[in-house]
N, C-alpha and C. Protein backbone atom coordinates (compact mmCIF):
# COMPACT_ATOMS: atom_id res chain seq x y z
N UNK A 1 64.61 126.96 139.09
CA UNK A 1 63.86 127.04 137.85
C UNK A 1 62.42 126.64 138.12
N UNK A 2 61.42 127.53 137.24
CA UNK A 2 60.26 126.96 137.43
C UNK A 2 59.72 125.49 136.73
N UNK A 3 58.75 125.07 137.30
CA UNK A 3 58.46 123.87 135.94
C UNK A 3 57.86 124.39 134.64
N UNK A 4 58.04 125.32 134.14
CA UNK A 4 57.77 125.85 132.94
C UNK A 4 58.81 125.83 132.08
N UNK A 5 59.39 126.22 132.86
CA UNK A 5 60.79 126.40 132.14
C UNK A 5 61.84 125.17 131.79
N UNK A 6 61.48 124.25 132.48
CA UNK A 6 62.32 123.06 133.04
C UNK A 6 61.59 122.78 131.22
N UNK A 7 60.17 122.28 131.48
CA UNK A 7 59.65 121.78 130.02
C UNK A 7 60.34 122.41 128.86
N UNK A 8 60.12 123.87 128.86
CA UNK A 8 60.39 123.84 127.61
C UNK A 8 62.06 123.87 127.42
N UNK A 9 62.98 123.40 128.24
CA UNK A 9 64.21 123.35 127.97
C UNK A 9 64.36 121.62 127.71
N UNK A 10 63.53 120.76 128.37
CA UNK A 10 63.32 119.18 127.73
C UNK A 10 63.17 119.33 126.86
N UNK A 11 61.92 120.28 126.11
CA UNK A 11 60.83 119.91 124.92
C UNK A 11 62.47 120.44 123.50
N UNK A 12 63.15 121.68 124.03
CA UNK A 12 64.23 121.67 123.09
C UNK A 12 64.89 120.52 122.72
N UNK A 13 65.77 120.13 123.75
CA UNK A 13 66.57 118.84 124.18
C UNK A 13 66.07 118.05 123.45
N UNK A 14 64.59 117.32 123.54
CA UNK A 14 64.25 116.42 122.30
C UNK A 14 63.95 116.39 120.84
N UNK A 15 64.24 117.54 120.78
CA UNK A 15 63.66 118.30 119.27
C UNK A 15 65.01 117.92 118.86
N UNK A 16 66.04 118.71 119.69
CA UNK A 16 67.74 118.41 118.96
C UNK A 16 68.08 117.16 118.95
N UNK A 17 67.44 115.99 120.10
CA UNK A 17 67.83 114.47 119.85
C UNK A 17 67.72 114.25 118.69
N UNK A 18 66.17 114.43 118.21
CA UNK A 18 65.56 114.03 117.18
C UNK A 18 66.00 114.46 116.10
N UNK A 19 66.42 115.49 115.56
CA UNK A 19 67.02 116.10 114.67
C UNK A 19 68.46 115.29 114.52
N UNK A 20 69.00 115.34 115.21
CA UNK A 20 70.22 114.22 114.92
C UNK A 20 70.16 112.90 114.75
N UNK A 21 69.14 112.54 115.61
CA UNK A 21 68.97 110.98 114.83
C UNK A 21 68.32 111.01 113.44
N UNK A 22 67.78 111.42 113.15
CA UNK A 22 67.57 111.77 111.52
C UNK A 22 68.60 111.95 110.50
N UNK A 23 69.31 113.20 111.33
CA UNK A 23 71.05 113.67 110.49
C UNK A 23 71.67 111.86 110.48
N UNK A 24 71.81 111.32 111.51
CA UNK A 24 72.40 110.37 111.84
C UNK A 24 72.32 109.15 110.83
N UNK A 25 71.19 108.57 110.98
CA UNK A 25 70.27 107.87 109.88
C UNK A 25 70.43 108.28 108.58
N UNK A 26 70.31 109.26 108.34
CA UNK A 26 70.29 109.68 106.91
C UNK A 26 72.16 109.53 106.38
N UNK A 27 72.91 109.87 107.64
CA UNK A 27 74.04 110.02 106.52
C UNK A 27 74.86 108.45 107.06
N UNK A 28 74.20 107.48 107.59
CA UNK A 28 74.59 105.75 107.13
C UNK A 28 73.96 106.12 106.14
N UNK A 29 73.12 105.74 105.38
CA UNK A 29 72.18 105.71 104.37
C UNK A 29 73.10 105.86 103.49
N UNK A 30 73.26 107.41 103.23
CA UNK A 30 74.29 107.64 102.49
C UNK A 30 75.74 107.16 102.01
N UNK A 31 76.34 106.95 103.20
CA UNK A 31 77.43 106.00 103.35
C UNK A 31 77.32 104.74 102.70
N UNK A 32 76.36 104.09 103.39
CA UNK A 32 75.82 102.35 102.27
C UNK A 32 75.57 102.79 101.25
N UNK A 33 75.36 103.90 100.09
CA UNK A 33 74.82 103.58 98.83
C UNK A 33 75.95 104.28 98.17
N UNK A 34 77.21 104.95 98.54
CA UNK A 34 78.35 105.28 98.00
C UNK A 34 79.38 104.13 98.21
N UNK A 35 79.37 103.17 99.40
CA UNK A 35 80.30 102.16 99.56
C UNK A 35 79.68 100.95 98.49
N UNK A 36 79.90 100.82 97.31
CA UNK A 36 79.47 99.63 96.37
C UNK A 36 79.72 98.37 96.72
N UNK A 37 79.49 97.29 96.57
CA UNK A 37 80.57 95.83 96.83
C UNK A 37 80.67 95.23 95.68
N UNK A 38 82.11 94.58 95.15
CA UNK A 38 82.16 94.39 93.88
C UNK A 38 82.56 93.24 94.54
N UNK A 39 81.95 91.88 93.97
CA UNK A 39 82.09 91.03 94.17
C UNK A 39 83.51 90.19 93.56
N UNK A 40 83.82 89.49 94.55
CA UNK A 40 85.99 89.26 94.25
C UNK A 40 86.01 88.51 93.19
N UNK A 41 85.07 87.89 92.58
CA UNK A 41 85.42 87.27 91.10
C UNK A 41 85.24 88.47 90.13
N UNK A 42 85.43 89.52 90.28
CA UNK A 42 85.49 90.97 89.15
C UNK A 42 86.79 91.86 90.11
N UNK A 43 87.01 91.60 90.78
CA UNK A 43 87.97 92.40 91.97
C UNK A 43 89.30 92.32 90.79
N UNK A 44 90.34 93.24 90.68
CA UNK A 44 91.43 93.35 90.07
C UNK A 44 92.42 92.57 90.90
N UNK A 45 92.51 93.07 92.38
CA UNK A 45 92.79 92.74 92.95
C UNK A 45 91.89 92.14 94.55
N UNK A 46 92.84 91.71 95.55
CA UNK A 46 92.05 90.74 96.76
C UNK A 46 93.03 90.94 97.46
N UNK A 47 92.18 90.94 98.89
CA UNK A 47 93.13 90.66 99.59
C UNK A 47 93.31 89.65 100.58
N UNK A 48 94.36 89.21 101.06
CA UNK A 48 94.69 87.51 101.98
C UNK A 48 93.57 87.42 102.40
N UNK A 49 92.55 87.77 103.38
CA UNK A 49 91.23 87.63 103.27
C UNK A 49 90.13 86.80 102.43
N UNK A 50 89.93 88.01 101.22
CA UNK A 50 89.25 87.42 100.14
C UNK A 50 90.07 86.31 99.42
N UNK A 51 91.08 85.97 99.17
CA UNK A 51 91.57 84.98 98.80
C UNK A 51 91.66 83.55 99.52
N UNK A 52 91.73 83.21 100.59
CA UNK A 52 91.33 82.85 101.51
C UNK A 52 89.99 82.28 101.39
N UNK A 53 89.13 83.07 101.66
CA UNK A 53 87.24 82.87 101.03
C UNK A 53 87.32 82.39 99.39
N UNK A 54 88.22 82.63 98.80
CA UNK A 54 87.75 82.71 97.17
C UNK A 54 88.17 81.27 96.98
N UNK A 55 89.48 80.69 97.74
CA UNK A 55 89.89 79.76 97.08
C UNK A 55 89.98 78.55 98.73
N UNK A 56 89.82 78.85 99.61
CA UNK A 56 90.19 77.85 100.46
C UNK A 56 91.26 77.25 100.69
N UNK A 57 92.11 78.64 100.71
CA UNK A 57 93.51 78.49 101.58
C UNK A 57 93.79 79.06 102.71
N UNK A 58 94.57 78.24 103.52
CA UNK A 58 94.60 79.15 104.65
C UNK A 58 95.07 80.32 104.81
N UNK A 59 95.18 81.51 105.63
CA UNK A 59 95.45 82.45 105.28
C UNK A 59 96.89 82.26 105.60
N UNK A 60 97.45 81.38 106.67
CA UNK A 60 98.88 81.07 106.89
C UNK A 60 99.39 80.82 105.51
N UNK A 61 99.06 79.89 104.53
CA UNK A 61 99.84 79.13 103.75
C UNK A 61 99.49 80.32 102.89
N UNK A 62 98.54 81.16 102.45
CA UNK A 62 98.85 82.38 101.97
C UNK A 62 99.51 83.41 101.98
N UNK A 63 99.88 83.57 103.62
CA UNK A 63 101.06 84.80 103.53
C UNK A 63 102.41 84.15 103.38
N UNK A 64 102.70 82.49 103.32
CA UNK A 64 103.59 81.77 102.96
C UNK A 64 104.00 81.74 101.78
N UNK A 65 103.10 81.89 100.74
CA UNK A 65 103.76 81.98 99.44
C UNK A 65 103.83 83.11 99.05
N UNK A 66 102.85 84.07 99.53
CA UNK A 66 103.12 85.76 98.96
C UNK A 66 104.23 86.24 99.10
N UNK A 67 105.27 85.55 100.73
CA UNK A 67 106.35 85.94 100.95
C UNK A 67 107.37 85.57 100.04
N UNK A 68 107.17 84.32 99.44
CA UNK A 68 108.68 84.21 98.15
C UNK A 68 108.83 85.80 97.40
N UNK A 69 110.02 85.38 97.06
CA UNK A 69 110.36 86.61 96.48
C UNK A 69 110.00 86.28 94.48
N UNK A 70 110.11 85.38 94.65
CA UNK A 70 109.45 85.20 93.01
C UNK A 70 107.90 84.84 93.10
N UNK A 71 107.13 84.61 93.87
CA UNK A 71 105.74 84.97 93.65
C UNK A 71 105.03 85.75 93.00
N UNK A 72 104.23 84.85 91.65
CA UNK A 72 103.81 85.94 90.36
C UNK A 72 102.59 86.56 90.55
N UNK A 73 101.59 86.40 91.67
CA UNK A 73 100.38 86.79 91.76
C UNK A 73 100.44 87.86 93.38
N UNK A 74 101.91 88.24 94.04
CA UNK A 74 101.29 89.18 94.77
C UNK A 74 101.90 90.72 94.45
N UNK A 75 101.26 91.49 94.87
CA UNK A 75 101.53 93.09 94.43
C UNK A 75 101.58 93.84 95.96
N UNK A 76 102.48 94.50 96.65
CA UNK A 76 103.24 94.93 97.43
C UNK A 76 102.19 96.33 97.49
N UNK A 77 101.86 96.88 98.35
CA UNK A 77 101.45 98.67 97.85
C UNK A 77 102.34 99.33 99.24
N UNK A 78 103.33 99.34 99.79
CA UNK A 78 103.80 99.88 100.65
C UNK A 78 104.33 98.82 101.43
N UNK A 79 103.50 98.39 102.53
CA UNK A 79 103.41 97.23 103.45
C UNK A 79 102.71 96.36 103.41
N UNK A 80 101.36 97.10 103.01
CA UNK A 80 99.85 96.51 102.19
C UNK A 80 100.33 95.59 100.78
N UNK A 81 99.90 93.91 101.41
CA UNK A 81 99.49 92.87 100.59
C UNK A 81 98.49 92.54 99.80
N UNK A 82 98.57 92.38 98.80
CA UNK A 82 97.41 92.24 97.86
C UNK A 82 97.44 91.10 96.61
N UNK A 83 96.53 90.25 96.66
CA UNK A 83 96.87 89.68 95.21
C UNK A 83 96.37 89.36 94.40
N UNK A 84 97.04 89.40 93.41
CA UNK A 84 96.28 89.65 91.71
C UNK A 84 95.48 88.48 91.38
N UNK A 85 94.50 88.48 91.34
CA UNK A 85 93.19 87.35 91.25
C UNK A 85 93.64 86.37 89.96
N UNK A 86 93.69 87.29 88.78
CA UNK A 86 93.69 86.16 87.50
C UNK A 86 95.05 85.80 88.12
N UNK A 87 96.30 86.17 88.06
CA UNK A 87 97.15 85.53 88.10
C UNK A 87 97.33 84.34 89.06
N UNK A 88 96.78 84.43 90.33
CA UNK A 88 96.54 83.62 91.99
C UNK A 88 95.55 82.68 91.19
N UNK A 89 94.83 82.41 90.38
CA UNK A 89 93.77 81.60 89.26
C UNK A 89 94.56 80.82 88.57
N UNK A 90 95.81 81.51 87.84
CA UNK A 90 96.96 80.79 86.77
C UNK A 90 97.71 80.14 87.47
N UNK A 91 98.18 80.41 88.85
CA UNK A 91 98.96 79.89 89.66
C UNK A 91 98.21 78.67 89.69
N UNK A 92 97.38 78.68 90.96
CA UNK A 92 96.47 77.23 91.13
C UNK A 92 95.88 75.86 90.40
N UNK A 93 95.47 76.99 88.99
CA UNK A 93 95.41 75.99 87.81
C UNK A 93 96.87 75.19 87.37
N UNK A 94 97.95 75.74 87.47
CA UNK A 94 99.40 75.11 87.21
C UNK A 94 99.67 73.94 88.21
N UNK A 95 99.10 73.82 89.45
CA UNK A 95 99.57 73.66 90.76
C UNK A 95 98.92 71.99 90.50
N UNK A 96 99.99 70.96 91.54
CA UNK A 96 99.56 70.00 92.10
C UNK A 96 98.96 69.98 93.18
N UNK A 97 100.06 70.73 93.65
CA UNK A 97 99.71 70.76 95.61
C UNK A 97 100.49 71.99 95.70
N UNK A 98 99.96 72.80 96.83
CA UNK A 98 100.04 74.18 97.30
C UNK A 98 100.44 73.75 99.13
């Protein structure tokens, strides 16, 4: 190849970098302003995680009580644990010791 040619097959090459980092950039952008964050004191539900953060339990002694079978604040979605905030609120407020 000549060096003429060599250039203008770089000068493409960076045009298409550039063009994708733009595409690229632009569609995080997008992504962050469709992903909302609703903060877990409005959350319906939480999960062992956020509950955990919300209330300062461990997450052990959390999947400890979610597991009773009469536990009034967790909701099952398959395998997926989740639990119901006001009620995990009514619980605690009832509670001596957890």
């Amino acid at each position: 190849m000549c060096g003429s040619e060599e250039k203008r097959i770089f000068a493409h090459l960076a045009e298409a970098v550039a063009e994708y980092r733009i595409k690229a950039k632009t569609g995080a952008e997008n992504m962050s302003e469709k992903k909302k964050e609703v903060p877990i004191w409005e959350k319906v539900t939480i999960t062992i995680d956020e509950a955990n953060a919300y209330s300062g339990i461990g997450v052990v002694k959390l999947r400890e009580l979610t597991e009773q079978e009469d536990c009034p604040f967790v909701l099952w979605i398959g395998s997926r644990r989740l639990v119901k905030r006001k009620k995990f609120e009514e619980y605690l407020e009832s509670q001596y010791s957890v």
